[in-house]
Protein backbone atom coordinates (compact mmCIF):
# COMPACT_ATOMS: atom_id res chain seq x y z
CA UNK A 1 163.72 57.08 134.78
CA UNK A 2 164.93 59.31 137.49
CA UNK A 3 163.24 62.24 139.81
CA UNK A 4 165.24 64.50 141.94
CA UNK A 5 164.24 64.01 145.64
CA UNK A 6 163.25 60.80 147.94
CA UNK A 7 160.06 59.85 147.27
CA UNK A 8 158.40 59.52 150.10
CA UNK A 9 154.63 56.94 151.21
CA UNK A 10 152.10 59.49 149.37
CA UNK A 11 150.54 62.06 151.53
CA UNK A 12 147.07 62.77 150.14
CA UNK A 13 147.20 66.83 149.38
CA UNK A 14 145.18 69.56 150.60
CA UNK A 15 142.04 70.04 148.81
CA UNK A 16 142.81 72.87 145.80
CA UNK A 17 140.90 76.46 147.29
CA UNK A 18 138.54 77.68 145.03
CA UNK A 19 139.08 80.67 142.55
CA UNK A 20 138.07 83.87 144.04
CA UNK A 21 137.06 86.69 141.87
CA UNK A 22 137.96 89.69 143.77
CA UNK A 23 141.06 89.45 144.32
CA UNK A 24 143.21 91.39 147.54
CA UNK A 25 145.79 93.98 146.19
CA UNK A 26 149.34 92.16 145.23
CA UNK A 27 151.83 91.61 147.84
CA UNK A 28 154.62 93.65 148.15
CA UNK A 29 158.02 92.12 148.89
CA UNK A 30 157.44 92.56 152.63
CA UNK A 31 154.39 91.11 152.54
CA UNK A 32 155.23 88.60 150.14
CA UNK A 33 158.59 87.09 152.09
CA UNK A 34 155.79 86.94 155.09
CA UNK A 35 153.62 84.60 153.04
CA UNK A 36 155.98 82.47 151.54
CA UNK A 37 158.00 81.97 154.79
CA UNK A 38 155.04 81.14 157.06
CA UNK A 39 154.19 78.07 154.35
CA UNK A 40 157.82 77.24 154.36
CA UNK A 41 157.91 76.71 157.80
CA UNK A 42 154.75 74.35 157.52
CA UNK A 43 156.20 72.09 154.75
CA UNK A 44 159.38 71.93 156.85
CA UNK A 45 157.56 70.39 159.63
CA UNK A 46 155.29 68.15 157.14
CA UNK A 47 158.27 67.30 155.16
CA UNK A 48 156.34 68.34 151.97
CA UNK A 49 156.88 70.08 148.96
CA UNK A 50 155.38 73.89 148.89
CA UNK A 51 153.40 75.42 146.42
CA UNK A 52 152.92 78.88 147.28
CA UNK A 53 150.55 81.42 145.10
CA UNK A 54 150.26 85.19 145.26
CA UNK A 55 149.64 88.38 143.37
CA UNK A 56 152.60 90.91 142.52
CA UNK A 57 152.60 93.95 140.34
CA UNK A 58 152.20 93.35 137.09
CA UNK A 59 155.80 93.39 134.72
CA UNK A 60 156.48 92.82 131.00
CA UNK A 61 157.33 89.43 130.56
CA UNK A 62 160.29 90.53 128.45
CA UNK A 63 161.75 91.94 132.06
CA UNK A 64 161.49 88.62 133.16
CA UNK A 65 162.94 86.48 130.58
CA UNK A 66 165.55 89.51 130.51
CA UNK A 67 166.62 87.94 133.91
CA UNK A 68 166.91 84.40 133.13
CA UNK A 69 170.40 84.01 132.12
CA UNK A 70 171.59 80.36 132.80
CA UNK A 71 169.90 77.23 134.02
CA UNK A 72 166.59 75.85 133.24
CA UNK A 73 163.40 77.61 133.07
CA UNK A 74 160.64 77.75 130.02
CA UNK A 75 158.57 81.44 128.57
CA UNK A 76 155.37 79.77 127.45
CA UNK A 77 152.79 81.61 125.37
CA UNK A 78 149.87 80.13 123.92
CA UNK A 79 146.94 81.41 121.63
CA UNK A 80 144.67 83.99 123.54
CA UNK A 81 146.27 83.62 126.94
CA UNK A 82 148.72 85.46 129.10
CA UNK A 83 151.97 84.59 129.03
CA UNK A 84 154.54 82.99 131.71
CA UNK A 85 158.08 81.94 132.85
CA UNK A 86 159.31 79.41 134.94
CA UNK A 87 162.39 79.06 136.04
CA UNK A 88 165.02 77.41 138.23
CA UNK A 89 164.17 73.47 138.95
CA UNK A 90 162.30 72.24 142.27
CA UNK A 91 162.35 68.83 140.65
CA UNK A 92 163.16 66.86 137.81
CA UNK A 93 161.63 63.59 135.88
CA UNK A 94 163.74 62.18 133.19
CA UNK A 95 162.49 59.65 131.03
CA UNK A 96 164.49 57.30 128.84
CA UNK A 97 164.08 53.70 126.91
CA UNK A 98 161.32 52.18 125.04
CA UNK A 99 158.85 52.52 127.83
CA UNK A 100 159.93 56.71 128.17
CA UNK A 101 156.07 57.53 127.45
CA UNK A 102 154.30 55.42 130.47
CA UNK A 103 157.23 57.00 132.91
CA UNK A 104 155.79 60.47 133.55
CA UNK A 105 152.31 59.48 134.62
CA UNK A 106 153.89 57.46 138.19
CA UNK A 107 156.33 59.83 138.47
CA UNK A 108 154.21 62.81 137.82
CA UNK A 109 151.63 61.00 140.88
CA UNK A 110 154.65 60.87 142.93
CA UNK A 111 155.77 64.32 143.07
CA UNK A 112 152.82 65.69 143.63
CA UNK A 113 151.60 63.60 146.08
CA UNK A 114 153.00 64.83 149.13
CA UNK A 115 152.02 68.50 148.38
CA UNK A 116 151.51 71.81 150.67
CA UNK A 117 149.56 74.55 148.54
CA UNK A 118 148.59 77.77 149.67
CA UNK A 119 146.75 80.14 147.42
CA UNK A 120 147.17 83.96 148.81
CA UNK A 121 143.67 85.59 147.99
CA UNK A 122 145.71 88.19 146.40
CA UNK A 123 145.76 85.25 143.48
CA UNK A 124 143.62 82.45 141.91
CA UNK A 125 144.51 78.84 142.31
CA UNK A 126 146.01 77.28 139.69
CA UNK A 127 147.21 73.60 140.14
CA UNK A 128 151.18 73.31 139.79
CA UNK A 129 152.70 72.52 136.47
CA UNK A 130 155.47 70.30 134.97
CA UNK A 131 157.08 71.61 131.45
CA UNK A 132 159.04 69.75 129.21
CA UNK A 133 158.32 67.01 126.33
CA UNK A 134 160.04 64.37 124.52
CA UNK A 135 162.20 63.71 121.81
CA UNK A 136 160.91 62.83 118.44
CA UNK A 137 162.45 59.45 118.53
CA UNK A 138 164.58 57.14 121.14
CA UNK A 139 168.23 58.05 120.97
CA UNK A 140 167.84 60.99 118.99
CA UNK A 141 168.80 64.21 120.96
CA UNK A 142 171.77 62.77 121.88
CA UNK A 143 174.80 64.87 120.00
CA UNK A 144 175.04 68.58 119.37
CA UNK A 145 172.87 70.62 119.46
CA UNK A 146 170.97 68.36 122.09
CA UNK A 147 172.83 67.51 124.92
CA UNK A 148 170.88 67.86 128.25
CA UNK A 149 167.90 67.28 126.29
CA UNK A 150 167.53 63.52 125.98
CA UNK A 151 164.71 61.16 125.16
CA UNK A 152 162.17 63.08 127.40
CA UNK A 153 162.81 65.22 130.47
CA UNK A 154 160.21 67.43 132.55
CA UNK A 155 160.62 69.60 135.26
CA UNK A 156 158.49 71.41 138.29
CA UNK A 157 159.83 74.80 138.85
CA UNK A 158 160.97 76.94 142.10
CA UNK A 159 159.27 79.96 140.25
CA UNK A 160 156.39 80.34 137.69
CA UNK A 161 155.69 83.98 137.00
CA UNK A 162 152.30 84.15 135.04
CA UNK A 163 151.30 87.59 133.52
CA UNK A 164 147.87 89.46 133.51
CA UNK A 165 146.69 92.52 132.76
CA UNK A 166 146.07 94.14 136.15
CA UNK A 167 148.59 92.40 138.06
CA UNK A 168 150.85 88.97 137.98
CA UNK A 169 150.80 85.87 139.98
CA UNK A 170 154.08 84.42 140.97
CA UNK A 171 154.10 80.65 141.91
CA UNK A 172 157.00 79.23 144.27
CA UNK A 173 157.55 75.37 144.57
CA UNK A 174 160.59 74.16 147.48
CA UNK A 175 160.88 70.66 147.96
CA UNK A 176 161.31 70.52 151.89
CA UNK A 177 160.46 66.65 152.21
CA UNK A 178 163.66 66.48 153.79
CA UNK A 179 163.04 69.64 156.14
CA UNK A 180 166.36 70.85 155.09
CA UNK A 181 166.03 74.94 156.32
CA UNK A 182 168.65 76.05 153.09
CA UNK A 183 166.55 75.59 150.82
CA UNK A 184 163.79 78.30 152.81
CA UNK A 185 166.27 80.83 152.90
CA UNK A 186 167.37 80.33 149.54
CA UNK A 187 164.11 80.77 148.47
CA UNK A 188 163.83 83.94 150.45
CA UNK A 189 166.87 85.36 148.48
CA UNK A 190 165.75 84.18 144.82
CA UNK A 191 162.11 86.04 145.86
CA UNK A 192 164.70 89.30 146.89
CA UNK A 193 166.15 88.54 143.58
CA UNK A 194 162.74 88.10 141.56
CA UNK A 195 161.10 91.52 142.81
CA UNK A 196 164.89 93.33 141.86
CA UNK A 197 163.85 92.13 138.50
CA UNK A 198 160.84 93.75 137.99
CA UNK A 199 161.66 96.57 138.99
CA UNK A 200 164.78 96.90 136.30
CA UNK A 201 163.62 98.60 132.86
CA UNK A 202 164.14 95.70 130.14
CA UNK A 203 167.69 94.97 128.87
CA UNK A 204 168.32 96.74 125.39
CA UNK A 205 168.22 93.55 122.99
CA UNK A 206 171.98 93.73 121.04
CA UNK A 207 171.56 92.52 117.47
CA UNK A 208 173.92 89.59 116.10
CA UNK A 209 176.50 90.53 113.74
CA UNK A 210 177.88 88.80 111.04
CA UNK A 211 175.00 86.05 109.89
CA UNK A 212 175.66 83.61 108.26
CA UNK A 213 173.63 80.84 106.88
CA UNK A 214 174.65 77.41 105.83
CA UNK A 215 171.42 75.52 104.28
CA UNK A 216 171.26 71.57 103.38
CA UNK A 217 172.77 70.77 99.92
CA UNK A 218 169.75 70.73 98.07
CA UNK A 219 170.69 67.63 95.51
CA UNK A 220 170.50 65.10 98.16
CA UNK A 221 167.84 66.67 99.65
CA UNK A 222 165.91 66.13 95.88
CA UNK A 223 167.58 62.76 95.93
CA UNK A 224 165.65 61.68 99.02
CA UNK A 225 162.24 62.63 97.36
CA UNK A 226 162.64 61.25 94.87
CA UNK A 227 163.54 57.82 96.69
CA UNK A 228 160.44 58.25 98.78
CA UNK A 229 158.45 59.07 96.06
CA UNK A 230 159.50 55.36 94.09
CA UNK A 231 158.88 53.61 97.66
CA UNK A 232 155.22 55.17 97.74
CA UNK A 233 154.60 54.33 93.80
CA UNK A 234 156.12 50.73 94.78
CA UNK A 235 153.60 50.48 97.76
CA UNK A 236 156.07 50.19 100.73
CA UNK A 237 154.97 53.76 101.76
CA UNK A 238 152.15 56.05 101.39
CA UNK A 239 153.45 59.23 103.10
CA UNK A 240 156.83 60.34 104.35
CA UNK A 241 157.63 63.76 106.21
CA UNK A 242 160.92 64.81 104.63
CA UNK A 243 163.29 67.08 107.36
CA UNK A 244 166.14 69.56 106.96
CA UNK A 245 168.23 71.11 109.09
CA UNK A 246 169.91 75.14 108.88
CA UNK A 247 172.66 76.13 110.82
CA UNK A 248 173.04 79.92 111.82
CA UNK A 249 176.24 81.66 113.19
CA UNK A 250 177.01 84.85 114.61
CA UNK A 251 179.64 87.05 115.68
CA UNK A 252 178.43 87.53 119.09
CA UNK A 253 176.35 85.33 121.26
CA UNK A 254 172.53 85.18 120.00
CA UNK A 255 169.79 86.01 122.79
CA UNK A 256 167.56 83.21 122.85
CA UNK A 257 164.50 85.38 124.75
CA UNK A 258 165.02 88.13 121.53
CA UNK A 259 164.69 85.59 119.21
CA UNK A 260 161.11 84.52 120.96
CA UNK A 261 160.01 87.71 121.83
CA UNK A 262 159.74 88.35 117.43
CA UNK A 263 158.03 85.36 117.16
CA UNK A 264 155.72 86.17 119.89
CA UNK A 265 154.98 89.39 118.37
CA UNK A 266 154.67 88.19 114.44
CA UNK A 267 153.18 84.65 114.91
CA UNK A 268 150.27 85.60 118.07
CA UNK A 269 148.35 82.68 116.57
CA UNK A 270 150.92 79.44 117.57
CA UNK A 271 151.82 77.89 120.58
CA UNK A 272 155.70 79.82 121.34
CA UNK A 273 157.73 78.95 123.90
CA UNK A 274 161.53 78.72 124.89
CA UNK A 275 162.57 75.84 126.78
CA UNK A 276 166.20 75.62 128.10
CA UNK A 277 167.91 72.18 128.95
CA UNK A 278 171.49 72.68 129.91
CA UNK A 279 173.32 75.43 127.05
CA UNK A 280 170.54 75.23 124.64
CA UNK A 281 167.27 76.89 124.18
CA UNK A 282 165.23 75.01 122.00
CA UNK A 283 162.59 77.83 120.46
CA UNK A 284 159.12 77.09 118.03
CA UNK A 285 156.30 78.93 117.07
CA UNK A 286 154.05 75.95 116.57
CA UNK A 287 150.90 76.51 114.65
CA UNK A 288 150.13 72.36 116.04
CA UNK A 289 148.78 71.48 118.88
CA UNK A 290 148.86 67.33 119.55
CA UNK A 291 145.98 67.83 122.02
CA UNK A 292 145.09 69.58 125.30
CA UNK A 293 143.26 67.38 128.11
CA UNK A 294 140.87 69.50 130.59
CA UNK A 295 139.51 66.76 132.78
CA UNK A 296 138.02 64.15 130.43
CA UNK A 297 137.65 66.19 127.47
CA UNK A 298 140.03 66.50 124.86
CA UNK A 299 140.69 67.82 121.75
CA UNK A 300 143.30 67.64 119.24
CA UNK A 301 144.46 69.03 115.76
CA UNK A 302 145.09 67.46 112.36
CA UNK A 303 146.88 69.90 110.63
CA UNK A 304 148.86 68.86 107.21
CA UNK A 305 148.94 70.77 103.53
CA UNK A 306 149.84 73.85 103.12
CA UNK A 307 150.65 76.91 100.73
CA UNK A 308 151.91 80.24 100.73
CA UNK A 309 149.73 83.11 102.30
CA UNK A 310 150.74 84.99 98.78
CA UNK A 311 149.52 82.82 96.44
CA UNK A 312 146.49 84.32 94.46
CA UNK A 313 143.30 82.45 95.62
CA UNK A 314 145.67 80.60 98.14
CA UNK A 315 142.52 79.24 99.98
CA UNK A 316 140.17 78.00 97.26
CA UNK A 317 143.60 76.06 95.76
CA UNK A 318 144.67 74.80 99.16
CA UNK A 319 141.09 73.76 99.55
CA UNK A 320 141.16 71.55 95.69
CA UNK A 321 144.35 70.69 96.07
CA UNK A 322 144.43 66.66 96.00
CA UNK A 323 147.88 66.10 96.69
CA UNK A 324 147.06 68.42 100.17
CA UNK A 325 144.34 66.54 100.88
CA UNK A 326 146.09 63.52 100.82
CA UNK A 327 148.70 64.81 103.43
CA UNK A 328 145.97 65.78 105.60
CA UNK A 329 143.20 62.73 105.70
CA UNK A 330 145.57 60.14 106.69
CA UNK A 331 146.74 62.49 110.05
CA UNK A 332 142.72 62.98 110.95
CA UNK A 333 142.33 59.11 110.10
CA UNK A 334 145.22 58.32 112.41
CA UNK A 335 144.30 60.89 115.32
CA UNK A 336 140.68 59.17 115.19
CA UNK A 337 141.57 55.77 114.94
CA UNK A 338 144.16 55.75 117.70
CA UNK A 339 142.05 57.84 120.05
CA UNK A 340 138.58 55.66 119.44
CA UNK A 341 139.51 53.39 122.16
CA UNK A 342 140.15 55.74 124.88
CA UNK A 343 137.02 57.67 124.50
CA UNK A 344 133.12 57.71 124.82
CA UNK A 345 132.56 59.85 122.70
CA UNK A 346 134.81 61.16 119.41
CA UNK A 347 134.00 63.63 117.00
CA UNK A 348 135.77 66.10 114.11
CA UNK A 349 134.36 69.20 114.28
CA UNK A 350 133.06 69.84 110.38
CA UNK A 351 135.32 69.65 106.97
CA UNK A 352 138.85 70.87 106.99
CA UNK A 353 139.37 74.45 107.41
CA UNK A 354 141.80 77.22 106.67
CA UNK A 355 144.62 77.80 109.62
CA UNK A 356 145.77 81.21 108.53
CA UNK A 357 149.49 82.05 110.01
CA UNK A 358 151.47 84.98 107.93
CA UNK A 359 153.52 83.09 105.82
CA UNK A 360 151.07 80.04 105.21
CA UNK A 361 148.11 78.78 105.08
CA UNK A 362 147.33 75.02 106.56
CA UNK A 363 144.66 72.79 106.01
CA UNK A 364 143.09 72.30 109.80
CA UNK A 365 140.28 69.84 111.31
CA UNK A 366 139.83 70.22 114.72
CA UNK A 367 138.65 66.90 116.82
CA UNK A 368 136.81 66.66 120.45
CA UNK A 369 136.04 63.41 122.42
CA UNK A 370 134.92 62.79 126.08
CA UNK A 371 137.78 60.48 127.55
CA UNK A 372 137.56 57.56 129.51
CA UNK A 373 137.84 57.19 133.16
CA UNK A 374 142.17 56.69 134.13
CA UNK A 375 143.00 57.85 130.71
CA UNK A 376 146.06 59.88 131.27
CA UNK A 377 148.24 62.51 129.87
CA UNK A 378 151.08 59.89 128.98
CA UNK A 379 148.55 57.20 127.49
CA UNK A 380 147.51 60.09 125.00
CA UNK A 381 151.28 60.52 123.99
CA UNK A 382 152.23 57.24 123.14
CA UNK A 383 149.06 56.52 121.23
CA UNK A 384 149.09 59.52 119.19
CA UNK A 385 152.92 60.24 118.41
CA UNK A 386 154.08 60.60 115.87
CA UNK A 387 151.13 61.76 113.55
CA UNK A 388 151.11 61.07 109.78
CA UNK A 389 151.93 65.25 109.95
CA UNK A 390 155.25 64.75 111.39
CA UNK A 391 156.29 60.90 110.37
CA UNK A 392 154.19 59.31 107.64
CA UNK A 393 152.16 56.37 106.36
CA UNK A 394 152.00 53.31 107.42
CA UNK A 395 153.80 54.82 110.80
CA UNK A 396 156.89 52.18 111.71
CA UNK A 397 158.00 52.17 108.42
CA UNK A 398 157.85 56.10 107.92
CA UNK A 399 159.58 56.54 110.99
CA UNK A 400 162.04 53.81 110.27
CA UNK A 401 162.84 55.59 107.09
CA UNK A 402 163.18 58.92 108.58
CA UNK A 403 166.17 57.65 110.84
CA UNK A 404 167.82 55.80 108.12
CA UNK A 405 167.80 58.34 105.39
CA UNK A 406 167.78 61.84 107.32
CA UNK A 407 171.43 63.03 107.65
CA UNK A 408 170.29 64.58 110.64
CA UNK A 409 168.32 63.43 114.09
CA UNK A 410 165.54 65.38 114.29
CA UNK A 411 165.97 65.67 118.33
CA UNK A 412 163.06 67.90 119.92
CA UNK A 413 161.65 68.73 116.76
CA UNK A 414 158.34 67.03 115.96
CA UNK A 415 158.37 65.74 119.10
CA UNK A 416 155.65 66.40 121.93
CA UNK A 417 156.34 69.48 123.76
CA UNK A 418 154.28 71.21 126.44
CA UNK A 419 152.98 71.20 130.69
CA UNK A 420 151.19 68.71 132.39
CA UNK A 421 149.86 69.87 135.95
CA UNK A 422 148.58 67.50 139.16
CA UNK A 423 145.25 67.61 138.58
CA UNK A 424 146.05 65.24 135.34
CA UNK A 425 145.26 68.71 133.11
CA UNK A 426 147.76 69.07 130.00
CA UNK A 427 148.50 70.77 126.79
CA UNK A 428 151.00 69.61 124.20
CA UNK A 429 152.37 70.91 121.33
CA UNK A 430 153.90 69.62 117.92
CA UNK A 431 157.53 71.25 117.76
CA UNK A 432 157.41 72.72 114.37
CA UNK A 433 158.90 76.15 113.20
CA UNK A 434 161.70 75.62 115.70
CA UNK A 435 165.27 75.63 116.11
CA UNK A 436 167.90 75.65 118.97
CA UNK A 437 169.86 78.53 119.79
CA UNK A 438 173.15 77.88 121.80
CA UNK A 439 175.92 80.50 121.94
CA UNK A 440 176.27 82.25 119.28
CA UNK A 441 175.25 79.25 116.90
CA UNK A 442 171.43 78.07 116.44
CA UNK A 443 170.28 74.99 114.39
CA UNK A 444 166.80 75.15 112.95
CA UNK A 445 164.34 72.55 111.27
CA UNK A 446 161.28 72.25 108.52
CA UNK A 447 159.90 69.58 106.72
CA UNK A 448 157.12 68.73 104.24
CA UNK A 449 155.03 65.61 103.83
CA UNK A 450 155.78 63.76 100.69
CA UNK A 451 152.81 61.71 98.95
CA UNK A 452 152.26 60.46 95.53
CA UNK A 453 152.68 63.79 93.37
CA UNK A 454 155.26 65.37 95.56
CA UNK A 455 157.53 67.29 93.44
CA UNK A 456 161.14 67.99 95.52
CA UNK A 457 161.70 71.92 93.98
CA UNK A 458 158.14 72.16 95.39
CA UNK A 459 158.88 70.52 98.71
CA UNK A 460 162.42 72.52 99.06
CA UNK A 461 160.36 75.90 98.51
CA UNK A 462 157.94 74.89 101.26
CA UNK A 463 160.64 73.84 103.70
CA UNK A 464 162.27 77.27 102.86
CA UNK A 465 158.98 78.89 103.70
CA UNK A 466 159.00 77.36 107.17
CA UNK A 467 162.51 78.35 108.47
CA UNK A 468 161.64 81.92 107.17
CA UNK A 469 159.87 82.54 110.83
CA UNK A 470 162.68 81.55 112.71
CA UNK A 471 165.34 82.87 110.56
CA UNK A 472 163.61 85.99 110.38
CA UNK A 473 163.12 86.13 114.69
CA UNK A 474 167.20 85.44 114.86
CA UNK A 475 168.15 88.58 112.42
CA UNK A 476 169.49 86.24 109.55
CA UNK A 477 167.18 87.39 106.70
C-alpha cells in the first residue's frame, strides 16, 4: 500500500458546518480566488490538507468532462441524482496483495485526518470523497488494457465539480501538510482554468470512423459451458459466471466522455461513470449496486436472471423461469449470509422484483440492515465480493475456475467500483456493462451465470445483449 504525501500524528478535523438551505448567490471568479486563497493560507500555516466548498454558476456537465483531457479524474452519475466530475489528484491510496481490501480503511483515516474544510454559504457541506475501486481479482489488471489500474487504487481529488439545477458547487482539495506555497498558486491557476471552462460552449463530439468489431470465437466460448455445465452435474460447482471480452477499433481516437454521455442519456436508471487511471478510461452503465453505507444503515442488491425487454410476456417468464431463479437465490443467500454478522438487524425487502433497463429485464431483491458499531466501508468489500452474480457457487472454486479457464482477466470488470467519503459514507457499484476505451481502441466485457440448464447459444445471445449498450454508446452498431 502506498499514499501520496507524509502522513503526519492525526489532527482531529474541524467539526463538518451544517447544511444551510438558503444558499448566498455563487461566487464569481473574483470572489471565488478570494475564498479559496484565504483557506489556503490557513492550511499552509496548519500544515493541513484544504477542502474548500462554494457555489458557481451552473454548467452542463458535458462542458466539463469536455475539458478533461489527460490525467485522472472520474464523471459519476448515479440514479436520481445530479451528476459530477473530479479531476486532477490531491492524493492517492493504492492497494495491492492479499490483504488489498483492509488497506483503504487506515489509509482512508489517515488522509483525512489532518483536514481544513471550509464550506462557503454560497454551498452545502458535503464531506470529501475518495473514487476508485478494485480489481475483480489479485493480479488481474495487470496487462493491456489495464495498466495504471492495478489491484485497487483510489484517489482524493484537487477538484470535484457537482451539478444542480440552479447553480453548481465546486470542491477544491490541496494537500499543504508540507506548507509548500506552489501548490496555492497552482491551485489559483487550475481555478482560472476551471471558470475558462465553463464558460466555453461544449466541444462538437467527432464520430469514430471505420468500426470494427472483433468478438470471442464463439466455439470455445460453447466449449467452456459446456465444461461448466458437466462440473455442476458432477457436483464440483453449482454456478459459474461465464465472461467474454470484444475489442473495438477505430480510425481516429474514440472520446471516452462521448461514449458516457450516450449511456447517460439511454441507460438514466444505472450507476455510469468514467474513471481514468493512466491512458485508459474504464466506462459502465451498471444496473448493480454492491451496497451503499449511510452511517450504519446499509443496503445492497441481489440482482441475477435476466431476459430480453422484447420478449412477449418478458416479466411473467422471467418471473417462472427456474433456471433464473436459480441464478438469483444463491446471490441473495450469499449477500445475507455474509452480511448477518456485521449487522443488528438484516432484512430483504419482499420477493424478487422486475429491474427494468431498455434492453433487459433483471430479476432484483433489494436488502437493508442496521450495521454494527466500527463496521467499515472496506469490511463490507471483502465480505461481500465477489457475489454468486459475478463469480459463482461455492465461491473459491467459481472464482478459481474463472482464472483458469477465461482466456481473458477480467481486470475492473465485476469488480467493486465507486466513492467512499471521511465521514465512513460509501456507495459501490458492480462493474457490469463496461468496457475500456484507450486511444482509438476500447475492450468491452459481459457475462452470464451458468447453472444446471444453461444452454451456451442461450448464454452467447445474452452476453451479446449486454455489450449492445456499450457498443451502441461507442458508434460500433
Amino acid at each position: 500500500m502506498s499514499t501520496t504525501g507524509a502522513v503526519r500524528p492525526p489532527t482531529p478535523p474541524r467539526r463538518p458546518q451544517p447544511a444551510r438551505s438558503k444558499h448566498r448567490a455563487p461566487l464569481n471568479p473574483a470572489e471565488a480566488e478570494r475564498f479559496l486563497s484565504g483557506v489556503l493560507a490557513r492550511a499552509a500555516e496548519e500544515r493541513r490538507i484544504a477542502i474548500v466548498r462554494f457555489g458557481v454558476r451552473p454548467a452542463p456537465i458535458d462542458a466539463i468532462t469536455g475539458a478533461v483531457r489527460k490525467g485522472t479524474s472520474i464523471a459519476w452519475c448515479a440514479p436520481d441524482e445530479p451528476p459530477m466530475v473530479a479531476m486532477g489528484t490531491c492524493a492517492t491510496i493504492a492497494l495491492s496483495g492479499p490483504d488489498r481490501f483492509r488497506q483503504l480503511e487506515p489509509a482512508r483515516k489517515a488522509l483525512f485526518s489532518n483536514l481544513l474544510m471550509e464550506t462557503h454559504p454560497s454551498a452545502d457541506h458535503r464531506a470529501p470523497r475518495l473514487f476508485g475501486g478494485w480489481s475483480f481479482a489479485r493480479g488481474g489488471a495487470e496487462r493491456e488494457p489495464w495498466e495504471g489500474f492495478g489491484d485497487g487504487r483510489f484517489f482524493l481529488p484537487r477538484w470535484t465539480y457537482e451539478s444542480g439545477e440552479q447553480s453548481g458547487t465546486l470542491t477544491a482539495a490541496v494537500d499543504l501538510r508540507d506548507g509548500w506555497a506552489g501548490r496555492s498558486q497552482l491551485a489559483r491557476t487550475e481555478l482560472k482554468t476551471f471558470f475558462e471552462a465553463m464558460g466555453r460552449p461544449e466541444r462538437a463530439h467527432v464520430a469514430a470512423t471505420g468500426l470494427r468489431i472483433t468478438h470471442a470465437d464463439p466455439e470455445p466460448y460453447a466449449t467452456r459451458i459446456q465444461n461448466i455445465t458437466r462440473a455442476i452435474r458432477s457436483g464440483e460447482l453449482s454456478k459459474v459466471v461465464a465472461a467474454r471480452r470484444a475489442h473495438v477499433s477505430a480510425d481516429r481516437d474514440l472520446d471516452p466522455w462521448a461514449v458516457l454521455r450516450a449511456l447517460r442519456e439511454r441507460y438514466p436508471g444505472t450507476w455510469r461513470f468514467g474513471l481514468r487511471f493512466g491512458a485508459g478510461t474504464f466506462i459502465a452503465a451498471t444496473p448493480e449496486r454492491l451496497f451503499s453505507k449511510r452511517a450504519r444503515t446499509i443496503e445492497a442488491d441481489a440482482l441475477a436472471g435476466s431476459i430480453a425487454t422484447g420478449t412477449p410476456d418478458a416479466e411473467a417468464k422471467l418471473h417462472a423461469s427456474a433456471k433464473d431463479l436459480r441464478e438469483h437465490t444463491p446471490v441473495v443467500d450469499h449477500i445475507l449470509r455474509r452480511l448477518e454478522p456485521l449487522c443488528d438487524d438484516l432484512q430483504t425487502l419482499g420477493r424478487p422484483k422486475i429491474r427494468r433497463l431498455p434492453n433487459m429485464l433483471h430479476l432484483h431483491t433489494r436488502i437493508r440492515g442496521q450495521l454494527r458499531s466500527n463496521v467499515d466501508v472496506a469490511s463490507l468489500v471483502e465480505t461481500l465480493h465477489p457475489t454468486p452474480a459475478v463469480g459463482g457457487v461455492p465461491s473459491e472454486a467459481a472464482t478459481a475456475w474463472i482464472a483458469a479457464n477465461e482466456p481473458h482477466p477480467r481486470g475492473w470488470y465485476c469488480g467493486p467500483v465507486g466513492w467512499v467519503d471521511a465521514d465512513g459514507d460509501a456507495e459501490i457499484t458492480v462493474a457490469l456493462r463496461c468496457g475500456v476505451v484507450r486511444g482509438s481502441s476500447a475492450w468491452l466485457w459481459a457475462g452470464g451465470g451458468i447453472v444446471e440448464g444453461s444452454e451456451p447459444t442461450a448464454e452467447w445471445n445474452e452476453s451479446a445483449l449486454k455489450l449492445g449498450p456499450l457498443l451502441n454508446a461507442i458508434g460500433a452498431v
